[in-house]
Every structure is written in C-alpha cells, then in structure tokens.
Protein backbone atom coordinates (compact mmCIF):
# COMPACT_ATOMS: atom_id res chain seq x y z
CA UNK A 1 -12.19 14.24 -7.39
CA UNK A 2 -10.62 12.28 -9.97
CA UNK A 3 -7.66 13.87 -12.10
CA UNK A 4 -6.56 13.55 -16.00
CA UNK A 5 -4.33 10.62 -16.36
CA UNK A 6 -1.78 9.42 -18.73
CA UNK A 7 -2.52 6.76 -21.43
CA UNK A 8 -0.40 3.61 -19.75
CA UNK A 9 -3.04 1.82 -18.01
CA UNK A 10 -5.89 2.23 -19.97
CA UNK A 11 -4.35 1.40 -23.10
CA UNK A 12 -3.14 -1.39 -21.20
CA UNK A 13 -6.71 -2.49 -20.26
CA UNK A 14 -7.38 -2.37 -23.63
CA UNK A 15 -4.89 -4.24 -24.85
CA UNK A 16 -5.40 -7.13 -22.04
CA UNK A 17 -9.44 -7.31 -22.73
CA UNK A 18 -9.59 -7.19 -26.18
CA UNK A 19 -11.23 -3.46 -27.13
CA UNK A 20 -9.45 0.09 -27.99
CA UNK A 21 -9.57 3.36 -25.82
CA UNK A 22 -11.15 6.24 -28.31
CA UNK A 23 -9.33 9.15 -29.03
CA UNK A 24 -11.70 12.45 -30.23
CA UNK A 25 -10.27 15.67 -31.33
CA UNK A 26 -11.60 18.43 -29.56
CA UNK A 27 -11.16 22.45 -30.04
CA UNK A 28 -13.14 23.95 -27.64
CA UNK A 29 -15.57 24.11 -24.29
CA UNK A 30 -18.70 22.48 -26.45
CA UNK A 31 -16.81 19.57 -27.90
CA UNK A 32 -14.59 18.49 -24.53
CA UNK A 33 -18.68 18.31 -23.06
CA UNK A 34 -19.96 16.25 -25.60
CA UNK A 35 -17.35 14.08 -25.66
CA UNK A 36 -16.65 13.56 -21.76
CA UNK A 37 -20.12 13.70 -20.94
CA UNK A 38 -21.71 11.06 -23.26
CA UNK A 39 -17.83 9.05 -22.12
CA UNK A 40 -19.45 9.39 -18.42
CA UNK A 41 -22.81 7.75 -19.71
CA UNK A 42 -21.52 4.89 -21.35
CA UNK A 43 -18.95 4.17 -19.18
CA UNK A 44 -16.10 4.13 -21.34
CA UNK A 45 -12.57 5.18 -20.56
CA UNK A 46 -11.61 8.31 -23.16
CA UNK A 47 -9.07 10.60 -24.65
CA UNK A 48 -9.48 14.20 -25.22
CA UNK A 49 -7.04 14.90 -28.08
CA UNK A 50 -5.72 18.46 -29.20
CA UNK A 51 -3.60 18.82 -32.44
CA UNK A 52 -1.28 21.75 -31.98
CA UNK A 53 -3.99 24.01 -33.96
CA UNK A 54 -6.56 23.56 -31.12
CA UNK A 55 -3.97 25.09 -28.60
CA UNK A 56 -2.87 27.72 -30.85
CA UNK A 57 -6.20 28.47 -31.27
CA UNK A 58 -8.19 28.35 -28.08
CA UNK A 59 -4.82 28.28 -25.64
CA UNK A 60 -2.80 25.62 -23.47
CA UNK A 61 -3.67 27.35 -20.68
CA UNK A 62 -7.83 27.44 -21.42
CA UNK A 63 -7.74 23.50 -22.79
CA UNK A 64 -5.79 22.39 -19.70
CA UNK A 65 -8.52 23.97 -17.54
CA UNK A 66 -11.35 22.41 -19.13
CA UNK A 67 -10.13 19.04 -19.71
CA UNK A 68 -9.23 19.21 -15.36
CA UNK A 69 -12.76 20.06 -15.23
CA UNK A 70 -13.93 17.18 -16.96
CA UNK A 71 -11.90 14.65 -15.29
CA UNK A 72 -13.24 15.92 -11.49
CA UNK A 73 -16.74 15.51 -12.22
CA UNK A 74 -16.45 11.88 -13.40
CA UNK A 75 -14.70 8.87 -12.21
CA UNK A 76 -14.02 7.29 -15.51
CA UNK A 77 -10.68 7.52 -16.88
CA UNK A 78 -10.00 10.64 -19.06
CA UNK A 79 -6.52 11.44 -20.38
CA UNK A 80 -5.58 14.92 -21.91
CA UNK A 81 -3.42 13.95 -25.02
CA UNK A 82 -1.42 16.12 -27.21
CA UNK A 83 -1.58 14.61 -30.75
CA UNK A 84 0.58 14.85 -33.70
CA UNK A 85 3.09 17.43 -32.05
CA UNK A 86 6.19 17.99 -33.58
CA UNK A 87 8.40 20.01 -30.99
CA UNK A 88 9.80 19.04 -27.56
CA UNK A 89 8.97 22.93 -26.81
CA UNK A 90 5.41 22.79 -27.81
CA UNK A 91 5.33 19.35 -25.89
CA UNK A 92 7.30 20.63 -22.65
CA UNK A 93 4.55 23.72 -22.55
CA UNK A 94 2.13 21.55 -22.09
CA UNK A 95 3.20 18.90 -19.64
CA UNK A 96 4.38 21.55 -17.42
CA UNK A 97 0.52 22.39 -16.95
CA UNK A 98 -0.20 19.02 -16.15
CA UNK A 99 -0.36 17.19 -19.67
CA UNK A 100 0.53 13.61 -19.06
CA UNK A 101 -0.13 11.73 -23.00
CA UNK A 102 1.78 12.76 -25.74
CA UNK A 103 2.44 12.55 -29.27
CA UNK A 104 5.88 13.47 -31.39
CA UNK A 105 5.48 12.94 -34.51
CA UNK A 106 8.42 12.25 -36.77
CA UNK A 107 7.37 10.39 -39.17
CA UNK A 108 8.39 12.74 -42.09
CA UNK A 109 11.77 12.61 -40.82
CA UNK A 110 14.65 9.96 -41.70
CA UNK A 111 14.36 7.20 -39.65
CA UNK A 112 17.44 7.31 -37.55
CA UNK A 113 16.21 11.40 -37.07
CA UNK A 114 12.76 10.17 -36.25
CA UNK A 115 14.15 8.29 -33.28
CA UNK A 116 16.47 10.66 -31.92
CA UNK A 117 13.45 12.84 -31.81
CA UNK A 118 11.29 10.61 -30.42
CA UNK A 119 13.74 9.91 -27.71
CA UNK A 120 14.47 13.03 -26.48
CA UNK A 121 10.86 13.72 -26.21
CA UNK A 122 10.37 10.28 -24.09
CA UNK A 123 13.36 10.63 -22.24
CA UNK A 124 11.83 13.93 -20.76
CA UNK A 125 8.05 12.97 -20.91
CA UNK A 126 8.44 10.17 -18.78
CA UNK A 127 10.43 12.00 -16.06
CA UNK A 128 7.17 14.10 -15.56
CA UNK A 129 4.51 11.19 -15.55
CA UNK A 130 3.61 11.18 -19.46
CA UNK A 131 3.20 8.72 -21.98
CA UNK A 132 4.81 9.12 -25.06
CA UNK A 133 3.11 8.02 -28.54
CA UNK A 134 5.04 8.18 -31.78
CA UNK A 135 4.37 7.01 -35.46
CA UNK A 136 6.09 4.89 -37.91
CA UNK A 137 5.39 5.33 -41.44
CA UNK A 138 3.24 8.38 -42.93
CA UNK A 139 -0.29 8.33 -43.26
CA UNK A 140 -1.62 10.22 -46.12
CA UNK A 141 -3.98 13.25 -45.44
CA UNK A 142 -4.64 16.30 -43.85
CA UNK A 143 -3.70 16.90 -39.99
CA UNK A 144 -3.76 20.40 -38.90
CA UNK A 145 -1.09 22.14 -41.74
CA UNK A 146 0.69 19.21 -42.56
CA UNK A 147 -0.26 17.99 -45.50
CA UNK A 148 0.67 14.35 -46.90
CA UNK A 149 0.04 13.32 -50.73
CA UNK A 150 -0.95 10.03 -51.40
CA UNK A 151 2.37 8.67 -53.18
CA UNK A 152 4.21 10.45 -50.28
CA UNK A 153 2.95 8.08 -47.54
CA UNK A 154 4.23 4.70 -46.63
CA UNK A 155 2.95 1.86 -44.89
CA UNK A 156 4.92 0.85 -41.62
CA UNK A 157 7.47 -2.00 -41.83
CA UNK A 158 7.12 -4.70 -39.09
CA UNK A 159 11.17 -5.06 -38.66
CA UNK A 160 11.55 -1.56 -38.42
CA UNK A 161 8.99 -1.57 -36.33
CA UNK A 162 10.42 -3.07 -33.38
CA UNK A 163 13.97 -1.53 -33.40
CA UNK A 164 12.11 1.89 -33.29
CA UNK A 165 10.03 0.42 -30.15
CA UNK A 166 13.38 -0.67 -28.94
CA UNK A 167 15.76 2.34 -29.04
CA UNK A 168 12.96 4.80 -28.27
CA UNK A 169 11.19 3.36 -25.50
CA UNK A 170 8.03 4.66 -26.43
CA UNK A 171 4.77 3.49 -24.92
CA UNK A 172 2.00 3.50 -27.86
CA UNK A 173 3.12 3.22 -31.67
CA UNK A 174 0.85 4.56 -34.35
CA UNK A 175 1.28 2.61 -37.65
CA UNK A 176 0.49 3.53 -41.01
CA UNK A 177 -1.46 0.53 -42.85
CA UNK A 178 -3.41 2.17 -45.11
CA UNK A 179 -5.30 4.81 -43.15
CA UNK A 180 -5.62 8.59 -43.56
CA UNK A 181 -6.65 11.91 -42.05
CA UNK A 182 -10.00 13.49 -43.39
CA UNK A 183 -12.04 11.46 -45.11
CA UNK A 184 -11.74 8.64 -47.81
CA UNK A 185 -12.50 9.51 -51.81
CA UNK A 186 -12.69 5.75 -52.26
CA UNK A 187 -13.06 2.48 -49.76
CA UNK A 188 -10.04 2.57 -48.05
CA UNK A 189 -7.97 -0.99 -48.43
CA UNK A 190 -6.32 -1.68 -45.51
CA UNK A 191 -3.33 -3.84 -44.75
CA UNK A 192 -4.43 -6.43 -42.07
CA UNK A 193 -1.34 -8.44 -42.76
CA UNK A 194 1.33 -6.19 -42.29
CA UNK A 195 -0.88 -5.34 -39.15
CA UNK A 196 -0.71 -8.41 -38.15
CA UNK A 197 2.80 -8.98 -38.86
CA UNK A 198 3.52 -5.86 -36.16
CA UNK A 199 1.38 -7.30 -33.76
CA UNK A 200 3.41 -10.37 -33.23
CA UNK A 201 6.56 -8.16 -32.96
CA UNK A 202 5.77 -5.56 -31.28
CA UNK A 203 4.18 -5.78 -27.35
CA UNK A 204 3.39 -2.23 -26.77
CA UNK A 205 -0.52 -1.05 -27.77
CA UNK A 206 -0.80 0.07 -31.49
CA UNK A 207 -2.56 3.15 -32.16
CA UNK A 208 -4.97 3.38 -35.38
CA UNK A 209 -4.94 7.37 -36.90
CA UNK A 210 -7.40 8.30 -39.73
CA UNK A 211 -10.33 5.91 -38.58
CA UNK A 212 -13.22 8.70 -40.03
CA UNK A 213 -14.48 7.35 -42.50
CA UNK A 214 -13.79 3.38 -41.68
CA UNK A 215 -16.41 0.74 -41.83
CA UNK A 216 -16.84 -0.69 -38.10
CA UNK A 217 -15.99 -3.84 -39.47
CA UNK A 218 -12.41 -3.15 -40.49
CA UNK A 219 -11.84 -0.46 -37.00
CA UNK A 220 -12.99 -4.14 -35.14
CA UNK A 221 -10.82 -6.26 -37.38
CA UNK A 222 -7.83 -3.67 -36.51
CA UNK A 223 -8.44 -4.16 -32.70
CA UNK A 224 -8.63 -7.68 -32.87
CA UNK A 225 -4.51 -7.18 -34.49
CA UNK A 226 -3.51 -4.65 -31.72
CA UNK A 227 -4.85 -1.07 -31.94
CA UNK A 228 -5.85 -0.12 -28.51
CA UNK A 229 -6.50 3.47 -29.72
CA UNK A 230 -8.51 4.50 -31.98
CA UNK A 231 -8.22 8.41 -33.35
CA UNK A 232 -11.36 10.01 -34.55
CA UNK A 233 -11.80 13.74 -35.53
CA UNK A 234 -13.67 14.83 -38.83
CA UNK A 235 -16.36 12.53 -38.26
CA UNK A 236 -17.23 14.72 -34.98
CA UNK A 237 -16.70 18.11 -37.40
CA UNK A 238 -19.40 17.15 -39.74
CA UNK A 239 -22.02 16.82 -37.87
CA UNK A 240 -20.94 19.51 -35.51
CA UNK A 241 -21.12 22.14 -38.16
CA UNK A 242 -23.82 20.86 -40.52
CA UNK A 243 -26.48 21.23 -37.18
CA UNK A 244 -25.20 24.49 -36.19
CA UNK A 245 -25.30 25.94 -39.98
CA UNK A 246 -28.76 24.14 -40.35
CA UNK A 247 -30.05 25.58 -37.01
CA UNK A 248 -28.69 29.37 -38.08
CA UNK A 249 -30.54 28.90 -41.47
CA UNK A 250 -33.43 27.91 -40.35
CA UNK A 251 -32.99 30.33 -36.97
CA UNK A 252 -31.37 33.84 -38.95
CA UNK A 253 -32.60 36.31 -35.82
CA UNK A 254 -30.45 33.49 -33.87
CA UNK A 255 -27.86 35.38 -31.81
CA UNK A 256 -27.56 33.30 -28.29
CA UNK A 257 -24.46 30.70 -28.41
CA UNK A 258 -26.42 28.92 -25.62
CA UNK A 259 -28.86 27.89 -27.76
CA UNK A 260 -27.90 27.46 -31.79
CA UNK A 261 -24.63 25.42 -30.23
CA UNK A 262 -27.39 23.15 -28.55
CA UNK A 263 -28.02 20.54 -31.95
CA UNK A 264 -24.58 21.13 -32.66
CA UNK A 265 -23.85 19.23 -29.54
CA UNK A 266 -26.83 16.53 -29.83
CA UNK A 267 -25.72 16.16 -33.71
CA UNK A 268 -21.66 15.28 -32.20
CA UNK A 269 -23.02 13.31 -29.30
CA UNK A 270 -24.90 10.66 -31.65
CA UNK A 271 -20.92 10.25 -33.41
CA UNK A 272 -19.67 9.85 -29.73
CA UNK A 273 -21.52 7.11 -29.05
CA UNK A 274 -21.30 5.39 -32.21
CA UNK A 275 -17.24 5.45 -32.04
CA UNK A 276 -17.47 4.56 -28.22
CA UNK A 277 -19.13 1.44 -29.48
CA UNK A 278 -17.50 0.52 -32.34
CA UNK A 279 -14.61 0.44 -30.06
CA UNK A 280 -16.30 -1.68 -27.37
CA UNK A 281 -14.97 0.14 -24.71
CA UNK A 282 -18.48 0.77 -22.98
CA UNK A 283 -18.87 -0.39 -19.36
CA UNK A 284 -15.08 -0.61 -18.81
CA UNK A 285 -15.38 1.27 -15.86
C-alpha cells in the first residue's frame, strides 16, 4: 500500500530527466479520481493540489482522506500539496494530518517579509517530512480571493532569486515570467530569458503557475529552462462544468449524481491526459 509523498524526489526526477511533475487543482471526490486515476494509466508521477478554498470548502479532514485513498490503490507517486497558502496555521493544520508538500506564498509581501515568512514555514515543514514551495515575484490573476491586477505583478529577478533560495532554504521556487492564473485575454509573452537567467543560478526545481491557457510549445520550452512543475487548474474547470451543465440540459428529469457527474469526469479526463503529456512525464514510473 503505497502512501502520499512529499515533492523532493519526484521533482528531483524531473529535474535530472528532463520533464516536469503536473500539478492539478482538485476540490472534491470526482476530480482527485479523474486525476489519480488517468495518473495510474499513464504512468506518470502527480500532484493533487488544494488552494485554501478547496479545504475551506470540502474540509482538511475529507481531502486528506481521499487523497490517502488514492495513493494506496496505485504505486505511482502521488503527493498531496497545499498550494498558494498564506498562513503557517492553515499550513500546520494540514501537515499534522499527514500533508507533506507545501506552498507559502508571500509574494505580495516585502521581500525581506516574504522570507521571514517563508522561513518559518520551512523551518517547521521540514521537521515533519514536507517540502516547502514558495514564489518570487507576483503573477497576475485570479487564485482563490486573491486577486492580482496586471500592472501589480512583477516578473522574478534572477539575483534576487538566489539569495531568497539561500536564506530560506526552500525546496521548489515558483517564478513569475509572464504567466497568470485563469485564463489569457491575449497570447501570453513569456520571458524565456529571464527564465533562463534563473536557471543557471538557481539549482533547486522551478515551478511554472498559470500554465491554462499556454501553448505546449512554450510549457516544453519552460521545462527545457527548469520548471519541474507544472500548475494546471481552470483548464480542468471548463470542461468539468460545461459537460455536466450540457448533460443537465439535455437530461432536466436528471437527479442521480452518479450519473450526470459521469461526462463531467470523461470531459476532465481528456485535459488530464493532455497536460500529463505535454509535460512528458508518462511512463516515469
């Protein structure tokens, strides 16, 4: 019976042979089945990431339950990962159930507060088994209730970039080069240079947010420069919802969640293995 894992070795992996570790949002039973199952298929090592929304929403508790139930029926590697968090207390909550990836985000903070954040939250993550992911720069967007205008975000600087791996000993750094959460009103432009710049400085796996909506081409180009993971969430919405609204059209006397969450799932599962291939992390394991 295998167990949910932290992020070190498998972003590792990734980092070593060339391919990035994807990293789906999930918010309920339905989605963590989709996800893991199709995972299980293809092989493919795979993150189950909840924003603190999902666990306010369906519970800690419930989530930590179903994402150990995914990891014993498989033997692929499947981490439980608790993205864009922004309190040690919401953070400790969840590693005391067994959470063993993390996320602090505190990016909208000064940089010298980002890091003390970021440090207390490693400092204590890593005494209980958990990897520790933290950003650098703001990504524009929506994530959850935080909300990031366009002329508010920032791309991250390479320098700054590795004194904050430094001082914070972090294990994954997200970096902001041009990305952003929800989807993209225009071709997004991204910066492969400064990318590139942080990939010679920085040895630690570099995490891409905001890659709905990104043409394979440029997710693949960001790999090749260092992203070993690879977050993907309104993509898997879309679908999702459109086949479920379609199928309760189409279906009004439908009442039985068995059965009009069925295409929702099939609809989610095509995504799934889309991203798991633009990612290249099939037959991993």
């Amino acid at each position: 019976m295998a167990n949910l894992v932290n992020t070190k070795e498998m972003l590792l992996h990734a980092q070593k042979n060339g391919y990035a570790v994807p990293a789906f949002n999930i918010h309920n039973l339905e989605t963590v089945q989709v996800i893991v199952e199709t995972a299980a298929e293809l092989k493919s090592p795979v993150i189950l990431a909840g924003t603190p929304g999902t666990f306010n929403y369906a519970g800690r508790d419930y989530i930590q339950a179903i994402a150990e139930a995914a990891a014993s029926r498989y033997s692929i590697p499947i981490a439980l990962h608790l993205d864009h968090h922004e309190t040690l207390e919401d953070i400790q909550a969840s590693v005391k159930l067994g959470t063993k990836s993390v996320m602090i985000d505190g990016s909208h903070h000064a940089f010298e507060e980002n890091i003390a954040i970021v440090k207390e939250v490693v400092e204590y993550a890593h005494q209980h088994g958990a990897t520790v992911e933290a950003e650098l720069g703001r990504l524009g967007g929506q994530e959850d209730d935080l909300v990031v205008d366009e002329k508010d975000s920032f791309y991250t600087d390479p320098e700054a970039a590795v004194e904050f791996v430094e001082r914070t000993g972090i294990d994954s750094l997200a970096v902001a080069i041009g990305t952003a959460h929800g989807l993209y009103a225009a071709e997004p432009n991204l910066d492969f240079d400064r990318l590139a710049e942080i990939q010679k400085r920085v040895d630690i796996p570099l995490v891409l947010h905001g890659a709905s909506g990104i043409s394979h081409a440029d997710v693949r180009r960001s790999i090749e420069l260092g992203c070993c993971k690879v977050n993907i969430a309104t993509e898997l919405k879309i679908p999702f919802s459109s086949a479920l609204r379609n199928y309760l059209v189409e279906n009004p006397e439908a009442n039985d969640p068995r059965k009009y969450m069925a295409p929702a799932k099939e609809a989610m599962k095509a995504v799934v293995i889309e991203k798991i291939k633009m990612c290249g992390s099939d037959n991993r394991y």
